[in-house]
PDB file of N, CA and C in Angstrom:
ATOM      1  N   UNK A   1      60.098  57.393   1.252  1.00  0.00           N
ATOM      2  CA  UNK A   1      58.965  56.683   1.795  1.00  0.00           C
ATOM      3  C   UNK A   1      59.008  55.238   1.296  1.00  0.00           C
ATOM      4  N   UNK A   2      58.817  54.341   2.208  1.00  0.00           N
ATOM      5  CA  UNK A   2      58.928  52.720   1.470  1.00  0.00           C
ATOM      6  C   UNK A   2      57.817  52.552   1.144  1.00  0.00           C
ATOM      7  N   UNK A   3      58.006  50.712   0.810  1.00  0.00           N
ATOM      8  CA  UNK A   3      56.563  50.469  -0.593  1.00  0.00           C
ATOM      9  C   UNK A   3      55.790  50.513   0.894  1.00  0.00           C
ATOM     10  N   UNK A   4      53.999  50.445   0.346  1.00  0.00           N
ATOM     11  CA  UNK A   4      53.627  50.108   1.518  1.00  0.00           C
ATOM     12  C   UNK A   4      53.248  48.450   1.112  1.00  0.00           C
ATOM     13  N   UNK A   5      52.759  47.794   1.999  1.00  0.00           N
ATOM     14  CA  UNK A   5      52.408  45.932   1.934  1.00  0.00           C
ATOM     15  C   UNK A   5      51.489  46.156   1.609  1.00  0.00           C
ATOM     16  N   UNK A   6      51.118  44.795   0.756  1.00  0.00           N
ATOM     17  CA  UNK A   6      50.223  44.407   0.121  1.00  0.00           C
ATOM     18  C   UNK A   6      48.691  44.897   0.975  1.00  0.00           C
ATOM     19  N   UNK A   7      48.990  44.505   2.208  1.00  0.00           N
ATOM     20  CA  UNK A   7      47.985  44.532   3.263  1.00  0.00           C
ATOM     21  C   UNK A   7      47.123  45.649   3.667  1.00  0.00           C
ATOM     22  N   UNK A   8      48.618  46.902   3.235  1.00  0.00           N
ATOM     23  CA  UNK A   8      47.668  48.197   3.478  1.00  0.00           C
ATOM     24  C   UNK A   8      47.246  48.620   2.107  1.00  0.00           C
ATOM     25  N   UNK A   9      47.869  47.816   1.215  1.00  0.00           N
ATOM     26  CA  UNK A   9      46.965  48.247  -0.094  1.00  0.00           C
ATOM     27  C   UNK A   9      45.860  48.017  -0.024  1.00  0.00           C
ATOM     28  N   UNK A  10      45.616  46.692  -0.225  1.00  0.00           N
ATOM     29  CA  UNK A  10      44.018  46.652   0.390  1.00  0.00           C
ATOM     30  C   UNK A  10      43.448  46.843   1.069  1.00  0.00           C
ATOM     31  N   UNK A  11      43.859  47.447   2.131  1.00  0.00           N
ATOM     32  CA  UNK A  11      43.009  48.290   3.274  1.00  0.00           C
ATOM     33  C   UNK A  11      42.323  49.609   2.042  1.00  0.00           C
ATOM     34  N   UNK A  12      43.629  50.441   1.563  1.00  0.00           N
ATOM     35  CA  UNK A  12      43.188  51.591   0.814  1.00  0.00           C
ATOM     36  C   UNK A  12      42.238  51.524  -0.481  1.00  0.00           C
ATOM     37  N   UNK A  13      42.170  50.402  -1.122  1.00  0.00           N
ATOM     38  CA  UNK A  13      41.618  50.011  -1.836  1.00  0.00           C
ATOM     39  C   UNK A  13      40.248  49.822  -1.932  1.00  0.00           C
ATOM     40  N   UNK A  14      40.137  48.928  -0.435  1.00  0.00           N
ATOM     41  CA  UNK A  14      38.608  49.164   0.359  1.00  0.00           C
ATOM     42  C   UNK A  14      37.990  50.317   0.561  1.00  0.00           C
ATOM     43  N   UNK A  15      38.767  50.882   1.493  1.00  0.00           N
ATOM     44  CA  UNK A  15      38.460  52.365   1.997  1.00  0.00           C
ATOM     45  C   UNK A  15      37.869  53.017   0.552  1.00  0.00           C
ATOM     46  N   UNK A  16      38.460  53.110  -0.284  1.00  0.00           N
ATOM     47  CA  UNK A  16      38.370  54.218  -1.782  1.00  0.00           C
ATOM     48  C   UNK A  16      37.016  53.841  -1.993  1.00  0.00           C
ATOM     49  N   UNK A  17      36.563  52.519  -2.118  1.00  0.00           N
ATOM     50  CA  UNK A  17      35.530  51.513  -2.587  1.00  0.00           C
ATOM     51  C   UNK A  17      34.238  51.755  -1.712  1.00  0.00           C
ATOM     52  N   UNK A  18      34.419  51.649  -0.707  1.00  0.00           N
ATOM     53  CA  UNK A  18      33.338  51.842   0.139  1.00  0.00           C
ATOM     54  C   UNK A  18      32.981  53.542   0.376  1.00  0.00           C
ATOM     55  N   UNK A  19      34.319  54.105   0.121  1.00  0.00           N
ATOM     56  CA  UNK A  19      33.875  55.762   0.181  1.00  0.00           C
ATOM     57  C   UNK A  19      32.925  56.092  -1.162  1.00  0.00           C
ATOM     58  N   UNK A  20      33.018  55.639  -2.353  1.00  0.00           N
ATOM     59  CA  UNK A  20      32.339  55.672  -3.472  1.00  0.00           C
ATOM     60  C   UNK A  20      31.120  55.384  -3.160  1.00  0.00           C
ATOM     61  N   UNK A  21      30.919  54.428  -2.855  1.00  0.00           N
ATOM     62  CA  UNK A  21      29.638  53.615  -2.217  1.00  0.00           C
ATOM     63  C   UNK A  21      28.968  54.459  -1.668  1.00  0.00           C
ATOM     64  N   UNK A  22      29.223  55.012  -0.676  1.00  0.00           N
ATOM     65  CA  UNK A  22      28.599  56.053   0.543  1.00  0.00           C
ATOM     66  C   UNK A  22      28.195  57.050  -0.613  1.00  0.00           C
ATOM     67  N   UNK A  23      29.283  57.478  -1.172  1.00  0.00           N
ATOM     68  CA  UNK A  23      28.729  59.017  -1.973  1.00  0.00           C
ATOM     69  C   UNK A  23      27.522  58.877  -2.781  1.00  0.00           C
ATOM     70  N   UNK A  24      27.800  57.373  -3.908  1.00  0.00           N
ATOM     71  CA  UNK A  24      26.779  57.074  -4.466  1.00  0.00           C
ATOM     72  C   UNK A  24      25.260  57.233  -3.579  1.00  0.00           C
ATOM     73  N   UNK A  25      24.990  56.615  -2.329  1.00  0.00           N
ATOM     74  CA  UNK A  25      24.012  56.526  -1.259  1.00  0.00           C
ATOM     75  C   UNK A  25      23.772  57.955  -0.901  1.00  0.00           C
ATOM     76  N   UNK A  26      24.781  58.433  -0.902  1.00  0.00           N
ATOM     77  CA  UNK A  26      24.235  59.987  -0.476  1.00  0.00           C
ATOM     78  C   UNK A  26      23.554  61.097  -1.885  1.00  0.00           C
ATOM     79  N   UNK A  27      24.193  60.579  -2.522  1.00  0.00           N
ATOM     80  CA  UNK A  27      23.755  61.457  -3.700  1.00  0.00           C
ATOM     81  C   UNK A  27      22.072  60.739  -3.918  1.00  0.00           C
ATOM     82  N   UNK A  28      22.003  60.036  -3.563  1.00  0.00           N
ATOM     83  CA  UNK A  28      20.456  59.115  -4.082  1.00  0.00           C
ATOM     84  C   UNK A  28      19.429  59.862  -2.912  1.00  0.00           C
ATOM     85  N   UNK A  29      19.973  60.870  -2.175  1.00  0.00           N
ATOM     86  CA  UNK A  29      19.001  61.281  -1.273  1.00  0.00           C
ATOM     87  C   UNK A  29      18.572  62.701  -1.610  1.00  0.00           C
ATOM     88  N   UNK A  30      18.122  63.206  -0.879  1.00  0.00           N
ATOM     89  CA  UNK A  30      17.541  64.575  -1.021  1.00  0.00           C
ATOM     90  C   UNK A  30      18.119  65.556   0.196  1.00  0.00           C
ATOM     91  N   UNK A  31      18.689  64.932   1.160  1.00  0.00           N
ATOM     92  CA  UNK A  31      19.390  65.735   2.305  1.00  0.00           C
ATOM     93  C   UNK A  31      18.154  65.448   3.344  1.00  0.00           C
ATOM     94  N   UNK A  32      17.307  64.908   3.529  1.00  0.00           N
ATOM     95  CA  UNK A  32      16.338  64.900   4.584  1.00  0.00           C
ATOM     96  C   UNK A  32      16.108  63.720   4.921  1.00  0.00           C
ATOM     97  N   UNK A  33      15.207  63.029   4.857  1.00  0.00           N
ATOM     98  CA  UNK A  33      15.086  61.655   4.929  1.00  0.00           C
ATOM     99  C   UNK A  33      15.356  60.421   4.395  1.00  0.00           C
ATOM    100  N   UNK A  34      15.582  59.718   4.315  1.00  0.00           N
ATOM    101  CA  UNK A  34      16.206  58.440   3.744  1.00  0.00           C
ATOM    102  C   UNK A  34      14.910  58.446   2.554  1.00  0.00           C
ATOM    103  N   UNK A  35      15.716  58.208   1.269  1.00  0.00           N
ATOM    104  CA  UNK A  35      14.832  57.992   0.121  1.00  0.00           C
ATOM    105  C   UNK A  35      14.324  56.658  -0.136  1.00  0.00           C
ATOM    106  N   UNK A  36      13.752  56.536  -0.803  1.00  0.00           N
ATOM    107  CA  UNK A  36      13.321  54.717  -1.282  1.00  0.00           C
ATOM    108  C   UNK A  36      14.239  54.438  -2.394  1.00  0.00           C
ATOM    109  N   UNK A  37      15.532  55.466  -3.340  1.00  0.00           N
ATOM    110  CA  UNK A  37      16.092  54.816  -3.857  1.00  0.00           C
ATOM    111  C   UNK A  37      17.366  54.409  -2.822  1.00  0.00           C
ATOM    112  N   UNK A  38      17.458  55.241  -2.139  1.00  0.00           N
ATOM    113  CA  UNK A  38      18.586  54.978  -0.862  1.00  0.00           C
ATOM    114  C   UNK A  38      18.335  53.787   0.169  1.00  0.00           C
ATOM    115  N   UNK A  39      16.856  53.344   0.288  1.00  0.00           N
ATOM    116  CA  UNK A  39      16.649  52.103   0.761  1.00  0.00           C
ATOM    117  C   UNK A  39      16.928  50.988  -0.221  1.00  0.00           C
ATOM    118  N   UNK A  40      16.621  50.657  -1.512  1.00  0.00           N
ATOM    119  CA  UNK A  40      16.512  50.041  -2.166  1.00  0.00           C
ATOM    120  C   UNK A  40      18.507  49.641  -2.944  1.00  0.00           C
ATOM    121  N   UNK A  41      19.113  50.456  -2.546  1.00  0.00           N
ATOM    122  CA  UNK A  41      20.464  50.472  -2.523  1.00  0.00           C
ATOM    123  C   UNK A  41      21.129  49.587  -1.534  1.00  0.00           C
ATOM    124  N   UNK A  42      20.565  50.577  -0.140  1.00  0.00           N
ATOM    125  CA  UNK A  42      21.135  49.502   0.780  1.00  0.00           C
ATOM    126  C   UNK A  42      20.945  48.129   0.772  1.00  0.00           C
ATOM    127  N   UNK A  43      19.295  47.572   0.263  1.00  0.00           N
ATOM    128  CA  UNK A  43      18.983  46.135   0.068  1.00  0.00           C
ATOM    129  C   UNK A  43      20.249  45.620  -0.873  1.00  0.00           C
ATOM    130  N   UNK A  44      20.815  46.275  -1.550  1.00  0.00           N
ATOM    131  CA  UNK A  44      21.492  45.686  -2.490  1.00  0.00           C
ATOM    132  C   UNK A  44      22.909  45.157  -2.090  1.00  0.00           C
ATOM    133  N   UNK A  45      23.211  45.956  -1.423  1.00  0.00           N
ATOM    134  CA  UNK A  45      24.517  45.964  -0.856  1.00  0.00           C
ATOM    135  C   UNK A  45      24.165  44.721   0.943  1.00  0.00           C
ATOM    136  N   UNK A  46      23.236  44.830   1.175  1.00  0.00           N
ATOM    137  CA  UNK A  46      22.982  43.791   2.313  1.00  0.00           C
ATOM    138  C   UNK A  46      22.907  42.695   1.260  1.00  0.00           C
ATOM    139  N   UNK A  47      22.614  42.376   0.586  1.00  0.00           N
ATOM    140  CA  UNK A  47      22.570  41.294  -0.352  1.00  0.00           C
ATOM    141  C   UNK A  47      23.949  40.684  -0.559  1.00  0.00           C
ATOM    142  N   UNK A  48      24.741  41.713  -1.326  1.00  0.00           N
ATOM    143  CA  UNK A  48      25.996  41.421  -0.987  1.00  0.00           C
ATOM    144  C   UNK A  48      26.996  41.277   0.051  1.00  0.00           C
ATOM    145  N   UNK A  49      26.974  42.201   0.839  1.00  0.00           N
ATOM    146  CA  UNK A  49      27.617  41.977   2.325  1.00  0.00           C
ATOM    147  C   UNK A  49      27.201  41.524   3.599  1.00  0.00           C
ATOM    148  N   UNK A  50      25.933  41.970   3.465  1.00  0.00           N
ATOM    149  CA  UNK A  50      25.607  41.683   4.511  1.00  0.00           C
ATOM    150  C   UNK A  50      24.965  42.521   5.623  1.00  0.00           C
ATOM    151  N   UNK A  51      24.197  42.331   6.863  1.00  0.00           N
ATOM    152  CA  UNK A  51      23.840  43.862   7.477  1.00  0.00           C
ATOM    153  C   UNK A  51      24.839  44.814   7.804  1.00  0.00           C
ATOM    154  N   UNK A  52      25.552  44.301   8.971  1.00  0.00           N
ATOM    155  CA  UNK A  52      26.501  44.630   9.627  1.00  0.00           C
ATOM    156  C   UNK A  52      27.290  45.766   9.162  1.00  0.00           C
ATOM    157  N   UNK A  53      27.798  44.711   7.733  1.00  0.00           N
ATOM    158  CA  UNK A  53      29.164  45.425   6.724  1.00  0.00           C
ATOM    159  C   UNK A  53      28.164  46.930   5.874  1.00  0.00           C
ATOM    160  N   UNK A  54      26.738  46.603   5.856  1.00  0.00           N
ATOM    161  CA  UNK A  54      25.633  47.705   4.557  1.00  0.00           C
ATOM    162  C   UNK A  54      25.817  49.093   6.082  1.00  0.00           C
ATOM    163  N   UNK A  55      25.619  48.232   6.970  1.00  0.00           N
ATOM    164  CA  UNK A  55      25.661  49.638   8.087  1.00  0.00           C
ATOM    165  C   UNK A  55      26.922  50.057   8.088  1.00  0.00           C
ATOM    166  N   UNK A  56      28.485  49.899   8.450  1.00  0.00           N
ATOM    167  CA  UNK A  56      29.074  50.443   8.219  1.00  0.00           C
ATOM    168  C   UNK A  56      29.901  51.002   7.023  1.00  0.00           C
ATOM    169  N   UNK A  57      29.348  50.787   6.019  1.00  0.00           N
ATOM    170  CA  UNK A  57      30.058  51.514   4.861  1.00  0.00           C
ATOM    171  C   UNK A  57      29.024  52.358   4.166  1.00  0.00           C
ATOM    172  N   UNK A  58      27.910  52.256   4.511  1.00  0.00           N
ATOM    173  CA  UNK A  58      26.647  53.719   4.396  1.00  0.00           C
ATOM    174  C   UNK A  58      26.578  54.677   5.880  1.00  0.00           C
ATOM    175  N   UNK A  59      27.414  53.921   6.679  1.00  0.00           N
ATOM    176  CA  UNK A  59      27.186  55.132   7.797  1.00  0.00           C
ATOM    177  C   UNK A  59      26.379  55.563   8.606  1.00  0.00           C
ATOM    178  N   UNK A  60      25.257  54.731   8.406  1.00  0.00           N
ATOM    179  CA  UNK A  60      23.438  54.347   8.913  1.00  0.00           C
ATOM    180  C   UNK A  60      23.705  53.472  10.007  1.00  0.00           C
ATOM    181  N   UNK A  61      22.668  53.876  11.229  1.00  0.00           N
ATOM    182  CA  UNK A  61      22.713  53.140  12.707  1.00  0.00           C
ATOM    183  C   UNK A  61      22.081  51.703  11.660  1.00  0.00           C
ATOM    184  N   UNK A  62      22.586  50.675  12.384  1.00  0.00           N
ATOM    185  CA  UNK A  62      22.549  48.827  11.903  1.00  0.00           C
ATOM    186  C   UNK A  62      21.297  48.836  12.034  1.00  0.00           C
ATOM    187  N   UNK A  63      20.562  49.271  12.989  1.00  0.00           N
ATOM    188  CA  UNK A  63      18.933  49.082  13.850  1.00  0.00           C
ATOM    189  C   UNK A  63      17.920  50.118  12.267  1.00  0.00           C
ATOM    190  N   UNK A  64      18.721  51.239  12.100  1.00  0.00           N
ATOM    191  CA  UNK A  64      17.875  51.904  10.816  1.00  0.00           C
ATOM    192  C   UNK A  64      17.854  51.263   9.536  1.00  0.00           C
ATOM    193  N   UNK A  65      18.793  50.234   9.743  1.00  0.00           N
ATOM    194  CA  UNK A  65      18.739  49.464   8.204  1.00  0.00           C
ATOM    195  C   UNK A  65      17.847  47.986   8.226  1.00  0.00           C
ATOM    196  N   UNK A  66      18.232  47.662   9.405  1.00  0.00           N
ATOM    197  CA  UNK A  66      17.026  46.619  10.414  1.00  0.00           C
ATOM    198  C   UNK A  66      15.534  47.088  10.034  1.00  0.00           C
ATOM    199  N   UNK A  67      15.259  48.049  10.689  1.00  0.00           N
ATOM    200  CA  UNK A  67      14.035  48.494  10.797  1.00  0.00           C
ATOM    201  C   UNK A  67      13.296  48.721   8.856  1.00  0.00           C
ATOM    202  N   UNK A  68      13.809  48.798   8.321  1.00  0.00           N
ATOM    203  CA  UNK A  68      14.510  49.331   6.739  1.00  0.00           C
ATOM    204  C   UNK A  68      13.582  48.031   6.283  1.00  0.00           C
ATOM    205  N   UNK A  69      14.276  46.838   6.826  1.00  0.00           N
ATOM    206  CA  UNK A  69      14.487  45.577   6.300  1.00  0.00           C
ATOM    207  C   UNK A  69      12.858  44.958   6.875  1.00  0.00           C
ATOM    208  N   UNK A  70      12.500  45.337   8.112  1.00  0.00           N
ATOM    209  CA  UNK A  70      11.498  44.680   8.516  1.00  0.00           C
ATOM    210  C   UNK A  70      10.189  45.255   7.578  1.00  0.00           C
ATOM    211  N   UNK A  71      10.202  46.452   7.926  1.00  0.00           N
ATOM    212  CA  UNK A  71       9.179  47.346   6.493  1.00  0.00           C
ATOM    213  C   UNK A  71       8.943  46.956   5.836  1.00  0.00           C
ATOM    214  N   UNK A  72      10.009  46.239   4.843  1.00  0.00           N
ATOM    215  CA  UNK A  72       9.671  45.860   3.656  1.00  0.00           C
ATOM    216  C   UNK A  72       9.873  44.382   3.208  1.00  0.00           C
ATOM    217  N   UNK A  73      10.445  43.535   4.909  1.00  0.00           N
ATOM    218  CA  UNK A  73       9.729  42.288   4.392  1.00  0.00           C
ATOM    219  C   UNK A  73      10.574  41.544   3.716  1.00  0.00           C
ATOM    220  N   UNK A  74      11.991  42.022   4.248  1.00  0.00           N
ATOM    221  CA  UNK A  74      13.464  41.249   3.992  1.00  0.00           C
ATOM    222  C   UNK A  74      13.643  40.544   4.370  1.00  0.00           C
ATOM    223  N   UNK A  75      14.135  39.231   4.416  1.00  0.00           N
ATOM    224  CA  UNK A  75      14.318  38.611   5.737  1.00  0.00           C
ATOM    225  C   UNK A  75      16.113  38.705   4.889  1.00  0.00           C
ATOM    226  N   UNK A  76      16.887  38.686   6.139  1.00  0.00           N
ATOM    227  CA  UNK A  76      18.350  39.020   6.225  1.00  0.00           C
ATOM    228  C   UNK A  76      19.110  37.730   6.651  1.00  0.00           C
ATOM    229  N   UNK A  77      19.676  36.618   6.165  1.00  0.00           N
ATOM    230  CA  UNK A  77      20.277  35.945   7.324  1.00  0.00           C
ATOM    231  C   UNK A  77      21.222  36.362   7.911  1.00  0.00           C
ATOM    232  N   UNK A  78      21.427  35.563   8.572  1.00  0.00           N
ATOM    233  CA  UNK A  78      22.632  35.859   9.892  1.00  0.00           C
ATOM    234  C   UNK A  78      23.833  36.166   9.114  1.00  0.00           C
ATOM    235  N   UNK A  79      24.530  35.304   8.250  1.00  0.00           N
ATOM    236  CA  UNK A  79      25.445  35.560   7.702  1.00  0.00           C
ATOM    237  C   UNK A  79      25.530  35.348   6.302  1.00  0.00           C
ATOM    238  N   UNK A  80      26.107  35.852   5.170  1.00  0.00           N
ATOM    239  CA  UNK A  80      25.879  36.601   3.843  1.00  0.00           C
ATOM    240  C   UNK A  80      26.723  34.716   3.425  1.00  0.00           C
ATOM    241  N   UNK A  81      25.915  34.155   2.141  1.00  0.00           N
ATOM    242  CA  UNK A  81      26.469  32.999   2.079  1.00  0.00           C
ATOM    243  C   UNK A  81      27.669  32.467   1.766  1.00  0.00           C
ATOM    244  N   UNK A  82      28.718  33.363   1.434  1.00  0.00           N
ATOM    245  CA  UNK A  82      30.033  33.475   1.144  1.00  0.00           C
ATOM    246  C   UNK A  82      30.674  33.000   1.925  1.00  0.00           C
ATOM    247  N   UNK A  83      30.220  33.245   3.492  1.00  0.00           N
ATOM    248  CA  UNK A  83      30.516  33.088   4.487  1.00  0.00           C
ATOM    249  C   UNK A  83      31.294  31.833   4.652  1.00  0.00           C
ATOM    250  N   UNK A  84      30.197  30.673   4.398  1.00  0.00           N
ATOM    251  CA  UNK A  84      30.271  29.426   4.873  1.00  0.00           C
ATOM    252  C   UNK A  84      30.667  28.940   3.437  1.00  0.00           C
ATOM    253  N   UNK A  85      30.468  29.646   2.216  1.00  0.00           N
ATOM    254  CA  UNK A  85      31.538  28.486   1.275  1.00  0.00           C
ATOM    255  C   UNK A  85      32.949  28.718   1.560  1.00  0.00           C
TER     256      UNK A  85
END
Protein backbone atom coordinates (compact mmCIF):
# COMPACT_ATOMS: atom_id res chain seq x y z
CA UNK A 1 0.00 0.00 0.00
CA UNK A 2 1.71 3.51 -0.75
CA UNK A 3 2.18 6.54 1.60
CA UNK A 4 -1.00 8.29 1.42
CA UNK A 5 -0.48 12.57 0.67
CA UNK A 6 -0.32 14.88 2.91
CA UNK A 7 -3.82 15.91 1.66
CA UNK A 8 -5.60 12.82 2.61
CA UNK A 9 -3.95 12.99 5.85
CA UNK A 10 -5.68 15.79 6.66
CA UNK A 11 -8.76 14.90 5.33
CA UNK A 12 -8.43 11.82 8.05
CA UNK A 13 -7.32 13.87 10.61
CA UNK A 14 -10.41 16.09 10.28
CA UNK A 15 -12.74 13.38 9.89
CA UNK A 16 -11.25 11.67 13.43
CA UNK A 17 -11.70 15.36 14.92
CA UNK A 18 -14.99 16.17 14.02
CA UNK A 19 -16.17 12.46 14.71
CA UNK A 20 -15.00 13.14 18.44
CA UNK A 21 -16.84 16.26 18.37
CA UNK A 22 -20.18 14.67 17.37
CA UNK A 23 -19.72 11.91 20.07
CA UNK A 24 -18.83 14.46 22.62
CA UNK A 25 -22.48 16.33 21.43
CA UNK A 26 -24.14 13.19 21.58
CA UNK A 27 -23.10 12.02 24.79
CA UNK A 28 -24.26 15.61 26.29
CA UNK A 29 -27.81 14.46 25.40
CA UNK A 30 -30.26 12.24 26.85
CA UNK A 31 -31.42 10.45 23.49
CA UNK A 32 -34.60 12.68 23.12
CA UNK A 33 -34.42 16.15 22.68
CA UNK A 34 -31.68 18.43 22.18
CA UNK A 35 -30.28 19.36 25.71
CA UNK A 36 -29.21 22.91 26.80
CA UNK A 37 -25.77 21.46 27.37
CA UNK A 38 -25.90 20.24 23.67
CA UNK A 39 -27.11 23.74 22.68
CA UNK A 40 -24.64 25.53 24.56
CA UNK A 41 -21.84 23.30 22.80
CA UNK A 42 -22.98 23.95 19.55
CA UNK A 43 -22.74 27.91 20.42
CA UNK A 44 -19.28 27.05 20.97
CA UNK A 45 -18.26 25.45 18.09
CA UNK A 46 -20.40 28.18 15.84
CA UNK A 47 -18.11 30.50 17.54
CA UNK A 48 -15.39 28.77 16.22
CA UNK A 49 -16.47 27.63 12.84
CA UNK A 50 -19.07 28.89 12.11
CA UNK A 51 -22.94 27.88 11.27
CA UNK A 52 -22.67 26.03 8.31
CA UNK A 53 -19.38 23.99 9.38
CA UNK A 54 -21.42 23.56 13.62
CA UNK A 55 -24.28 21.94 11.29
CA UNK A 56 -22.29 19.65 9.53
CA UNK A 57 -20.00 18.14 11.96
CA UNK A 58 -22.95 17.76 14.75
CA UNK A 59 -25.17 16.37 12.11
CA UNK A 60 -28.15 18.84 13.06
CA UNK A 61 -30.48 20.36 10.12
CA UNK A 62 -28.43 24.23 9.73
CA UNK A 63 -32.22 25.75 10.21
CA UNK A 64 -32.23 23.65 13.94
CA UNK A 65 -29.11 25.33 14.92
CA UNK A 66 -30.53 28.71 13.35
CA UNK A 67 -33.57 28.46 15.16
CA UNK A 68 -31.12 27.37 18.36
CA UNK A 69 -29.42 30.69 17.75
CA UNK A 70 -32.49 32.94 17.38
CA UNK A 71 -33.92 31.60 20.94
CA UNK A 72 -31.29 32.60 22.55
CA UNK A 73 -30.31 35.75 21.01
CA UNK A 74 -27.06 34.92 19.02
CA UNK A 75 -26.49 36.91 16.48
CA UNK A 76 -24.13 34.68 14.01
CA UNK A 77 -22.25 36.54 11.28
CA UNK A 78 -22.12 35.59 7.93
CA UNK A 79 -18.73 34.48 8.07
CA UNK A 80 -16.50 33.24 11.18
CA UNK A 81 -13.63 36.09 11.33
CA UNK A 82 -10.77 33.98 10.26
CA UNK A 83 -12.29 34.20 7.23
CA UNK A 84 -11.27 37.57 6.11
CA UNK A 85 -7.86 37.70 8.04
Amino acid sequence: MGAMSTKELMRLMHKKIYEEKRDLFCSLGDGGRYTEKQKRFAFELIAEHGMRATARILRVPRRTVQRWCGQYGIYVRRCPSWVRE
